[in-house]
PDB file of N, CA and C in Angstrom:
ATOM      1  N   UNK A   1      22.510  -1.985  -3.565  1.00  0.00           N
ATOM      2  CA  UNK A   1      22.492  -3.229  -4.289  1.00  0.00           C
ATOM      3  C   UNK A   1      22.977  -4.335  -3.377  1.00  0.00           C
ATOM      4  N   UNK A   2      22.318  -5.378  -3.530  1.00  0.00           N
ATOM      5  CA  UNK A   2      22.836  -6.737  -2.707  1.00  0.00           C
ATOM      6  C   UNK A   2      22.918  -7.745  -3.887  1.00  0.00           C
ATOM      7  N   UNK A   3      24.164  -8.511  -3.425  1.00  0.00           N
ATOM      8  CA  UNK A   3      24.546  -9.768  -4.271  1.00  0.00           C
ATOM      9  C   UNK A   3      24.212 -10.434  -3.999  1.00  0.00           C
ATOM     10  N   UNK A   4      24.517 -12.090  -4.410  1.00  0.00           N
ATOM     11  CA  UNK A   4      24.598 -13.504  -3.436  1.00  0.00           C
ATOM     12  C   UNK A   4      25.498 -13.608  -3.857  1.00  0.00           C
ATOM     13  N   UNK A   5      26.251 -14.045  -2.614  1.00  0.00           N
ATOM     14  CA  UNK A   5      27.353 -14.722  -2.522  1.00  0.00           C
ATOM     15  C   UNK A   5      27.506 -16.058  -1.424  1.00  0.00           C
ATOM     16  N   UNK A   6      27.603 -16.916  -1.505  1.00  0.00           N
ATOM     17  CA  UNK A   6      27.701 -18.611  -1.152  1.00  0.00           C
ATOM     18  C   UNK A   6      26.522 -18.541  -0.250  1.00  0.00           C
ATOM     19  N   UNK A   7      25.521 -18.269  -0.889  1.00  0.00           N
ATOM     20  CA  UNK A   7      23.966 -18.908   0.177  1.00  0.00           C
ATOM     21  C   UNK A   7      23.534 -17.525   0.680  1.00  0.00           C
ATOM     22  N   UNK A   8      23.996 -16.362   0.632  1.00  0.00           N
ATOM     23  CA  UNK A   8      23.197 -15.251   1.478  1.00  0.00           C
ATOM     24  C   UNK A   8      23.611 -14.223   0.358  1.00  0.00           C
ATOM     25  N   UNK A   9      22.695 -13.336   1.307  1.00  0.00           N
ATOM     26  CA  UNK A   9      22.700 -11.750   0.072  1.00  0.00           C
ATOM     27  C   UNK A   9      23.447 -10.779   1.196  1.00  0.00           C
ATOM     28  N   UNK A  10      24.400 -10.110   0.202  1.00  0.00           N
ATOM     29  CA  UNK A  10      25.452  -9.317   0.456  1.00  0.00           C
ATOM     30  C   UNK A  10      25.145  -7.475   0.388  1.00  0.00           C
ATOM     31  N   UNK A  11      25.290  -6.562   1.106  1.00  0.00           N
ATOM     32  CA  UNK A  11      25.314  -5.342   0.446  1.00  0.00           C
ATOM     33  C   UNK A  11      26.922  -4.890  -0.146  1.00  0.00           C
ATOM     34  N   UNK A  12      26.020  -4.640  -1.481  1.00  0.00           N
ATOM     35  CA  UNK A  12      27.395  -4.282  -2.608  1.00  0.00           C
ATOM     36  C   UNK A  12      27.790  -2.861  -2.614  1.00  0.00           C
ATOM     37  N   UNK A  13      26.486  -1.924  -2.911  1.00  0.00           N
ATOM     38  CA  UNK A  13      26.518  -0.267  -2.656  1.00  0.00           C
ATOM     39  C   UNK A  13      25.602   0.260  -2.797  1.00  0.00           C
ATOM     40  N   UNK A  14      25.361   1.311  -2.855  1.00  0.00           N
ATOM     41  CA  UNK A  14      24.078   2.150  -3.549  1.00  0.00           C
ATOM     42  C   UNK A  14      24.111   2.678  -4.271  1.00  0.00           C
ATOM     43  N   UNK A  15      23.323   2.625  -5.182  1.00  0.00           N
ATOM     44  CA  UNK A  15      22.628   3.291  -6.520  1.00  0.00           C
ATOM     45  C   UNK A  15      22.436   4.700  -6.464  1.00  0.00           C
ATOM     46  N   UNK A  16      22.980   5.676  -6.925  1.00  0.00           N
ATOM     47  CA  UNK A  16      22.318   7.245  -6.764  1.00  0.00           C
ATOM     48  C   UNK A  16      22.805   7.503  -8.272  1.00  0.00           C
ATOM     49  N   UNK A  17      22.086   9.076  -8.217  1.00  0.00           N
ATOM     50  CA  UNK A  17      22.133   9.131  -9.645  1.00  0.00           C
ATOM     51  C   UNK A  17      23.079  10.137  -9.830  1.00  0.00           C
ATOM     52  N   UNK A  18      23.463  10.667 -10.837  1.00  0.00           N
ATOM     53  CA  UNK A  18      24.498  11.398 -11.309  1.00  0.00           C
ATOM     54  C   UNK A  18      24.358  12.843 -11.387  1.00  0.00           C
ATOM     55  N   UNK A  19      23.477  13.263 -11.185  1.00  0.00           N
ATOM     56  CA  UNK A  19      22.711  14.434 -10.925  1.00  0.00           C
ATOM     57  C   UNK A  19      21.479  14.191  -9.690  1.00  0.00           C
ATOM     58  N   UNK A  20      21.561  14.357  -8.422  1.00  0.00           N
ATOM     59  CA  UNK A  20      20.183  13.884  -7.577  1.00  0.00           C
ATOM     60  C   UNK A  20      19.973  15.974  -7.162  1.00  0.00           C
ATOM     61  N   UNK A  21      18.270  14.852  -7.216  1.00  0.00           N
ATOM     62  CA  UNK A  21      17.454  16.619  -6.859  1.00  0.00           C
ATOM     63  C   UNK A  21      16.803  16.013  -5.638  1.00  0.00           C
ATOM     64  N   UNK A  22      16.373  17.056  -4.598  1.00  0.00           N
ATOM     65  CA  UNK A  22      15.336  16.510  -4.053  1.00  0.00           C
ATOM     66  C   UNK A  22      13.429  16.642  -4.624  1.00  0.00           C
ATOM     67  N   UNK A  23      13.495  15.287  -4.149  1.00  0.00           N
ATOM     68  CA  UNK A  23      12.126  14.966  -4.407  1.00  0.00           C
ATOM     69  C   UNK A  23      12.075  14.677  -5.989  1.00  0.00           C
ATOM     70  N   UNK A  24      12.895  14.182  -6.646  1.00  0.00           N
ATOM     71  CA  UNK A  24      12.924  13.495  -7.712  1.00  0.00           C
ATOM     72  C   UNK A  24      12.134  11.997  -8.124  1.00  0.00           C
ATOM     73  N   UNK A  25      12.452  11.782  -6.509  1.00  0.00           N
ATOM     74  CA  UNK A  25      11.846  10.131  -6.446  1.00  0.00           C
ATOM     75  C   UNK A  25      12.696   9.110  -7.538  1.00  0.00           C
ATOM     76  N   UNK A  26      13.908   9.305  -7.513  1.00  0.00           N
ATOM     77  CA  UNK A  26      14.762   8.417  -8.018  1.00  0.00           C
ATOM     78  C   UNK A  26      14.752   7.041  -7.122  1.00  0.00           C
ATOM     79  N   UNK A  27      14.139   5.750  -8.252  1.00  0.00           N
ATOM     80  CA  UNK A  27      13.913   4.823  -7.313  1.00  0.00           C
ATOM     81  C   UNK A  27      12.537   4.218  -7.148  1.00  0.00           C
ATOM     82  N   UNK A  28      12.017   5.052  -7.764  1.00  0.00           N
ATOM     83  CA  UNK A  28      10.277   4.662  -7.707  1.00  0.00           C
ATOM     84  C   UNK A  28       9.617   3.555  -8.498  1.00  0.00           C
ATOM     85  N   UNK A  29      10.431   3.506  -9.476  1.00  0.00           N
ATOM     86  CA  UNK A  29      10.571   2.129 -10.278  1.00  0.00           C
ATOM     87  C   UNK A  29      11.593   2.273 -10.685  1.00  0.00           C
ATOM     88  N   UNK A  30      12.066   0.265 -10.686  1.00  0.00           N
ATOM     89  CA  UNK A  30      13.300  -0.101 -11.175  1.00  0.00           C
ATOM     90  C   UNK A  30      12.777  -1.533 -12.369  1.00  0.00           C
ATOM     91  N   UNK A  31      13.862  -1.408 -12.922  1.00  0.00           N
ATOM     92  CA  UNK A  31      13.754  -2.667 -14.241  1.00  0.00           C
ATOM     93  C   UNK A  31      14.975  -3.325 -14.338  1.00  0.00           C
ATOM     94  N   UNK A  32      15.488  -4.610 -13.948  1.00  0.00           N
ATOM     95  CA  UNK A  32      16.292  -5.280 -13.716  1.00  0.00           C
ATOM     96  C   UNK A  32      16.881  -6.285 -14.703  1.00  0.00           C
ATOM     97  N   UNK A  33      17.551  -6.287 -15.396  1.00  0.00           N
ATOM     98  CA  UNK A  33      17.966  -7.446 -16.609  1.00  0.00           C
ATOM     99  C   UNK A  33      19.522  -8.106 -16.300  1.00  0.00           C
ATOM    100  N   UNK A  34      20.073  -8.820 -15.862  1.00  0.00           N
ATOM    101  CA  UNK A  34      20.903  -9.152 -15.647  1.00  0.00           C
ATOM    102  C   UNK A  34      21.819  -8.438 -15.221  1.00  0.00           C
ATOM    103  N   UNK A  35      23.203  -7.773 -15.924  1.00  0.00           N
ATOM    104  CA  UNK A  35      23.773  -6.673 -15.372  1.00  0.00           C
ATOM    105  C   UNK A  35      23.535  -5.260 -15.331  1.00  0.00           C
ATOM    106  N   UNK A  36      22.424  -4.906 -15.892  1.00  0.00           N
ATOM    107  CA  UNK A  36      21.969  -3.557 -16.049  1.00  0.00           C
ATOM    108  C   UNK A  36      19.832  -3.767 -15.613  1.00  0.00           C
ATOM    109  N   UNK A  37      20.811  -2.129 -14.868  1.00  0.00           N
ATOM    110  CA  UNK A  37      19.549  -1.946 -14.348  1.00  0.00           C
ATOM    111  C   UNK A  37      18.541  -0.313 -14.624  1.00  0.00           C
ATOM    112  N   UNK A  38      17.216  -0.017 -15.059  1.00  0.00           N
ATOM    113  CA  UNK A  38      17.135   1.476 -15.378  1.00  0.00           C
ATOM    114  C   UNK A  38      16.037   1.713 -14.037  1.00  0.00           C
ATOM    115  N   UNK A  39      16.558   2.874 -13.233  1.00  0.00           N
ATOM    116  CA  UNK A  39      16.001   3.630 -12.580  1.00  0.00           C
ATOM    117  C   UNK A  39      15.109   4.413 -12.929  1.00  0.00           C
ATOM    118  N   UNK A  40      13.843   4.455 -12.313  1.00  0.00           N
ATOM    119  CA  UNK A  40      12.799   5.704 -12.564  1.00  0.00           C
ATOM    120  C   UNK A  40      13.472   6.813 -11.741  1.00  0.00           C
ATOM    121  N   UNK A  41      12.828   8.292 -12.226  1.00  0.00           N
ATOM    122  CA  UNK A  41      12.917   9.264 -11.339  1.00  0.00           C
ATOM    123  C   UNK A  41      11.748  10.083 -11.659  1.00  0.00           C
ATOM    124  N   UNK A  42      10.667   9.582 -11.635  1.00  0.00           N
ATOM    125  CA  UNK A  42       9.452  10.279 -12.777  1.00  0.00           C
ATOM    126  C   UNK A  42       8.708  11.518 -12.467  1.00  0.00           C
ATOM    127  N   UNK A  43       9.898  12.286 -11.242  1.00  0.00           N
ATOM    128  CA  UNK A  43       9.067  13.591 -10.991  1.00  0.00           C
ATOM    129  C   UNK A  43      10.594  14.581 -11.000  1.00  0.00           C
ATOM    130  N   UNK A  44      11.398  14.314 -11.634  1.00  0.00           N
ATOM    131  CA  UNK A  44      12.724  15.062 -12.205  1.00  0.00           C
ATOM    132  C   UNK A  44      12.312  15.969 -13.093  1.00  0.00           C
ATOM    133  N   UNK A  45      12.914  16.995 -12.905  1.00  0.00           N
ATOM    134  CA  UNK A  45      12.632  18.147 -13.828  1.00  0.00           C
ATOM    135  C   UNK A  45      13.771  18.121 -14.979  1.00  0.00           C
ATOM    136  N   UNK A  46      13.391  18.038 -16.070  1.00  0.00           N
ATOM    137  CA  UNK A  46      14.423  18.185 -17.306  1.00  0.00           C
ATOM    138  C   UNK A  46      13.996  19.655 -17.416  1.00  0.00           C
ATOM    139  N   UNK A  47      15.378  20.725 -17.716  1.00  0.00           N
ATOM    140  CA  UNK A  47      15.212  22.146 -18.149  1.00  0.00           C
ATOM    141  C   UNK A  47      14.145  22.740 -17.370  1.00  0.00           C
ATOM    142  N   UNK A  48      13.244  23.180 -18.490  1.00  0.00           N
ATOM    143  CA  UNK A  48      12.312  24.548 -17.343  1.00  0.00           C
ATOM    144  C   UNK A  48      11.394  23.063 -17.038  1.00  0.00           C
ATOM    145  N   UNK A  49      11.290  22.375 -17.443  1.00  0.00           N
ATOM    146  CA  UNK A  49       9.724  20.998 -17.604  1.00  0.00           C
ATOM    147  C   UNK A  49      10.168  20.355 -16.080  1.00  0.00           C
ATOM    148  N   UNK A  50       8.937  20.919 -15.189  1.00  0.00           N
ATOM    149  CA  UNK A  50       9.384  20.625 -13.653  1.00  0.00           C
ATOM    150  C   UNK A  50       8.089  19.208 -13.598  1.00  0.00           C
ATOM    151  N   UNK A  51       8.854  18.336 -12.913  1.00  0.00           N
ATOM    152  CA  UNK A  51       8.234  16.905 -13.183  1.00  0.00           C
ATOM    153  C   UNK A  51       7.910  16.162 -14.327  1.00  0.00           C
ATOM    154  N   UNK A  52       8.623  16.309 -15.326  1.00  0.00           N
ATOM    155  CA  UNK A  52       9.093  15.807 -16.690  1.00  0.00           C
ATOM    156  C   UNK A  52       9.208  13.982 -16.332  1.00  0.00           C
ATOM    157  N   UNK A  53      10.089  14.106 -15.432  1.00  0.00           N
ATOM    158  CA  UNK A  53      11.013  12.646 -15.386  1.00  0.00           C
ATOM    159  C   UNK A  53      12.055  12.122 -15.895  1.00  0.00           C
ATOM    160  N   UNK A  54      12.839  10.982 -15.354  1.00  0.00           N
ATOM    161  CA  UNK A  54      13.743  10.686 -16.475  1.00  0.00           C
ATOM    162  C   UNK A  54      14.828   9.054 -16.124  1.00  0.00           C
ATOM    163  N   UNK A  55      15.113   8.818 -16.581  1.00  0.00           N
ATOM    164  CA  UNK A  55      15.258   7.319 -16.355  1.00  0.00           C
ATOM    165  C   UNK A  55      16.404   7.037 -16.266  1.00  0.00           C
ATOM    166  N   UNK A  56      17.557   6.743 -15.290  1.00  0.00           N
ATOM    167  CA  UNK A  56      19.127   6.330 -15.355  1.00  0.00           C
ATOM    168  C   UNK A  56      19.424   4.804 -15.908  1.00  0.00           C
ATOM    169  N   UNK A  57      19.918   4.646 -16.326  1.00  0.00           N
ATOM    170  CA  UNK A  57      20.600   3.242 -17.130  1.00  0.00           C
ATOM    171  C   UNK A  57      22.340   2.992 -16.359  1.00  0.00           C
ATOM    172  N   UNK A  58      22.201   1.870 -15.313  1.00  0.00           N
ATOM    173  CA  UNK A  58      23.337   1.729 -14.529  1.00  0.00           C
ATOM    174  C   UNK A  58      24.042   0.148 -14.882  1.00  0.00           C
ATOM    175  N   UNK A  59      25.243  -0.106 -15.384  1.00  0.00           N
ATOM    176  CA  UNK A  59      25.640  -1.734 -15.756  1.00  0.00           C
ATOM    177  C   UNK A  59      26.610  -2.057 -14.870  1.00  0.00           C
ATOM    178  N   UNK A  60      26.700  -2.938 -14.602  1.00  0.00           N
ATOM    179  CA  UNK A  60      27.358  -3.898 -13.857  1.00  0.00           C
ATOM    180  C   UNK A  60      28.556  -3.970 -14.665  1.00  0.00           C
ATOM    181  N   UNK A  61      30.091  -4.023 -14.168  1.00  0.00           N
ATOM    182  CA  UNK A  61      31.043  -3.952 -15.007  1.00  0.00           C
ATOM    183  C   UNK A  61      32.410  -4.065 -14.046  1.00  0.00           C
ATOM    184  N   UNK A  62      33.323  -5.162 -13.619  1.00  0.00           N
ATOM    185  CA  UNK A  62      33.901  -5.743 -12.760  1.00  0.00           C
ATOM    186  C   UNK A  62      33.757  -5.518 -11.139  1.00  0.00           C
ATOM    187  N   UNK A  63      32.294  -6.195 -10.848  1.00  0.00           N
ATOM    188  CA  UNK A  63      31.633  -6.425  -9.735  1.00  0.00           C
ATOM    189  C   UNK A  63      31.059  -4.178  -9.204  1.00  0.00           C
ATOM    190  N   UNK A  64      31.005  -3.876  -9.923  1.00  0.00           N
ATOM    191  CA  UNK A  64      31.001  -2.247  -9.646  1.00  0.00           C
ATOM    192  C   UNK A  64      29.502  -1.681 -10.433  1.00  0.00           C
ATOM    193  N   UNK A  65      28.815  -1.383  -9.935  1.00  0.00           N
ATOM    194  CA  UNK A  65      27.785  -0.624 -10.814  1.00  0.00           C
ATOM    195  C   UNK A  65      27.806   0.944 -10.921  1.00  0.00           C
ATOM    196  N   UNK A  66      27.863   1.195 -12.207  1.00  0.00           N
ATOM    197  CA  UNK A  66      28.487   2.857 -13.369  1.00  0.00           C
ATOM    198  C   UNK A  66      27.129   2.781 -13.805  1.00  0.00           C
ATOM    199  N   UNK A  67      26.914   4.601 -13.484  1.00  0.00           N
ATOM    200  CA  UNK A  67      25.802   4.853 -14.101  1.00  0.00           C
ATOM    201  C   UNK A  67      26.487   4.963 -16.138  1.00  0.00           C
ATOM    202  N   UNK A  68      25.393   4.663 -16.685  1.00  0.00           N
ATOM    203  CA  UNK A  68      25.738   4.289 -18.266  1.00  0.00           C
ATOM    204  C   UNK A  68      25.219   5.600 -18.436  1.00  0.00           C
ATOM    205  N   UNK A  69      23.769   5.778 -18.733  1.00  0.00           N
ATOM    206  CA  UNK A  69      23.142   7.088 -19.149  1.00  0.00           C
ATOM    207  C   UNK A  69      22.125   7.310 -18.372  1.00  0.00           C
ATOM    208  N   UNK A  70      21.890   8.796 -19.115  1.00  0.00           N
ATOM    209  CA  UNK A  70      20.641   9.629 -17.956  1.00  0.00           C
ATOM    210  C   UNK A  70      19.542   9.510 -19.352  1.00  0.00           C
ATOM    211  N   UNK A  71      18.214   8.849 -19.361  1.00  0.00           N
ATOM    212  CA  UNK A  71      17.217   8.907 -20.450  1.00  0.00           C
ATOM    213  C   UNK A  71      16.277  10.148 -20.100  1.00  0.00           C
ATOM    214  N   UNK A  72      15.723  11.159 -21.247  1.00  0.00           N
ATOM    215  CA  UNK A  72      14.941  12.300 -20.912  1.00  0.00           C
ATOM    216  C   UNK A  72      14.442  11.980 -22.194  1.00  0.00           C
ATOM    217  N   UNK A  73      13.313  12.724 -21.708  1.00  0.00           N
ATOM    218  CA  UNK A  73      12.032  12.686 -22.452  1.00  0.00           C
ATOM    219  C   UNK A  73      12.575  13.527 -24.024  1.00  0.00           C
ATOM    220  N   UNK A  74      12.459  13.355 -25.069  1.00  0.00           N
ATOM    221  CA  UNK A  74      13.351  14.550 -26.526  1.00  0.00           C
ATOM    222  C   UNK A  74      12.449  16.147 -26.125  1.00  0.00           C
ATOM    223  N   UNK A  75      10.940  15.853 -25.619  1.00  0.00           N
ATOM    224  CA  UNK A  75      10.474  16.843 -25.801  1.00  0.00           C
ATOM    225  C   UNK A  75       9.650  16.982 -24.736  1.00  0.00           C
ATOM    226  N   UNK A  76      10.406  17.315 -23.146  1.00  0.00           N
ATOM    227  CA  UNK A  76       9.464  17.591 -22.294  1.00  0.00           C
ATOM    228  C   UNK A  76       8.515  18.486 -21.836  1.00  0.00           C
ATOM    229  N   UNK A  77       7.579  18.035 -21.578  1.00  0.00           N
ATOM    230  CA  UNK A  77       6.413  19.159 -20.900  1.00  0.00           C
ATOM    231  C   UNK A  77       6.136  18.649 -19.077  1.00  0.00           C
ATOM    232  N   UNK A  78       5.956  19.870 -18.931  1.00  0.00           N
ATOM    233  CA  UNK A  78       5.454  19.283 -17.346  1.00  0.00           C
ATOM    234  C   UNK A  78       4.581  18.327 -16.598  1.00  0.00           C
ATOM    235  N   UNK A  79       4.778  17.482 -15.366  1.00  0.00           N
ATOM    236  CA  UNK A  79       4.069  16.422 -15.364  1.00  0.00           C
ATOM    237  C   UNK A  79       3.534  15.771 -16.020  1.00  0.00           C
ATOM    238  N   UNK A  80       4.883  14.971 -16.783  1.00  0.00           N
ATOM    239  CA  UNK A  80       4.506  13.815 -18.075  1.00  0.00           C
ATOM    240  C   UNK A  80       5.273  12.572 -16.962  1.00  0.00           C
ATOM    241  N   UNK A  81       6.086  12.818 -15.889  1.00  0.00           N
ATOM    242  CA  UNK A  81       5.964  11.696 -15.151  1.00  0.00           C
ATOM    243  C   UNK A  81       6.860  10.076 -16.062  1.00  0.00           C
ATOM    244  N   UNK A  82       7.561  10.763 -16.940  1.00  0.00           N
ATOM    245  CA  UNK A  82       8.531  10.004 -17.399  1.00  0.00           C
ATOM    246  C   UNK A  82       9.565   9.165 -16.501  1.00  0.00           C
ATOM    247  N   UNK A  83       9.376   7.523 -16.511  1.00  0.00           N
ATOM    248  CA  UNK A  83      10.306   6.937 -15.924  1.00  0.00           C
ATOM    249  C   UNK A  83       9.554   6.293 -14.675  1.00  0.00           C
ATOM    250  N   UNK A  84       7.916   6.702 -14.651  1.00  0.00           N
ATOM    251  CA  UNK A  84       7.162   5.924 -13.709  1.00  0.00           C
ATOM    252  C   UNK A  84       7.083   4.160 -13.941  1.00  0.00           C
TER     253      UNK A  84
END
């Protein structure tokens, strides 16, 4: 993550997720709203459902970004690509 701070952009930290797999592709799309931000990971395996996907929800909360929640599909099946 980069800020601005007085005229330039700053690196603040990085974003990872709370569970990382490889080849999840956490990162593949992002959605940005002011202090919160939701991460794609749309080839994450939820349970046996391998490439399911699933979406992190991270907020901004005294200059620090906390992952909030992990979003999964209620009823995954394989390559549904959730969180593209």
């Amino acid at each position: 993550m980069f800020v601005r701070s007085g005229g330039a952009w700053v690196y603040q930290e990085k974003l990872t997720s709370c569970d990382p797999r490889a080849r999840d592709r956490f990162g593949e799309s992002v959605a940005v709203w002011h202090d919160t931000i939701v991460v794609g990971a749309p080839q994450d395996a939820v349970g046996d459902a391998g490439k399911a996907g699933s979406a992190h929800v991270f907020v901004r909360a005294d200059g620090a970004w906390v992952e909030q929640s992990r979003l999964d599909n209620p009823s995954p099946s394989s390559k549904e690509y959730f969180g593209q």
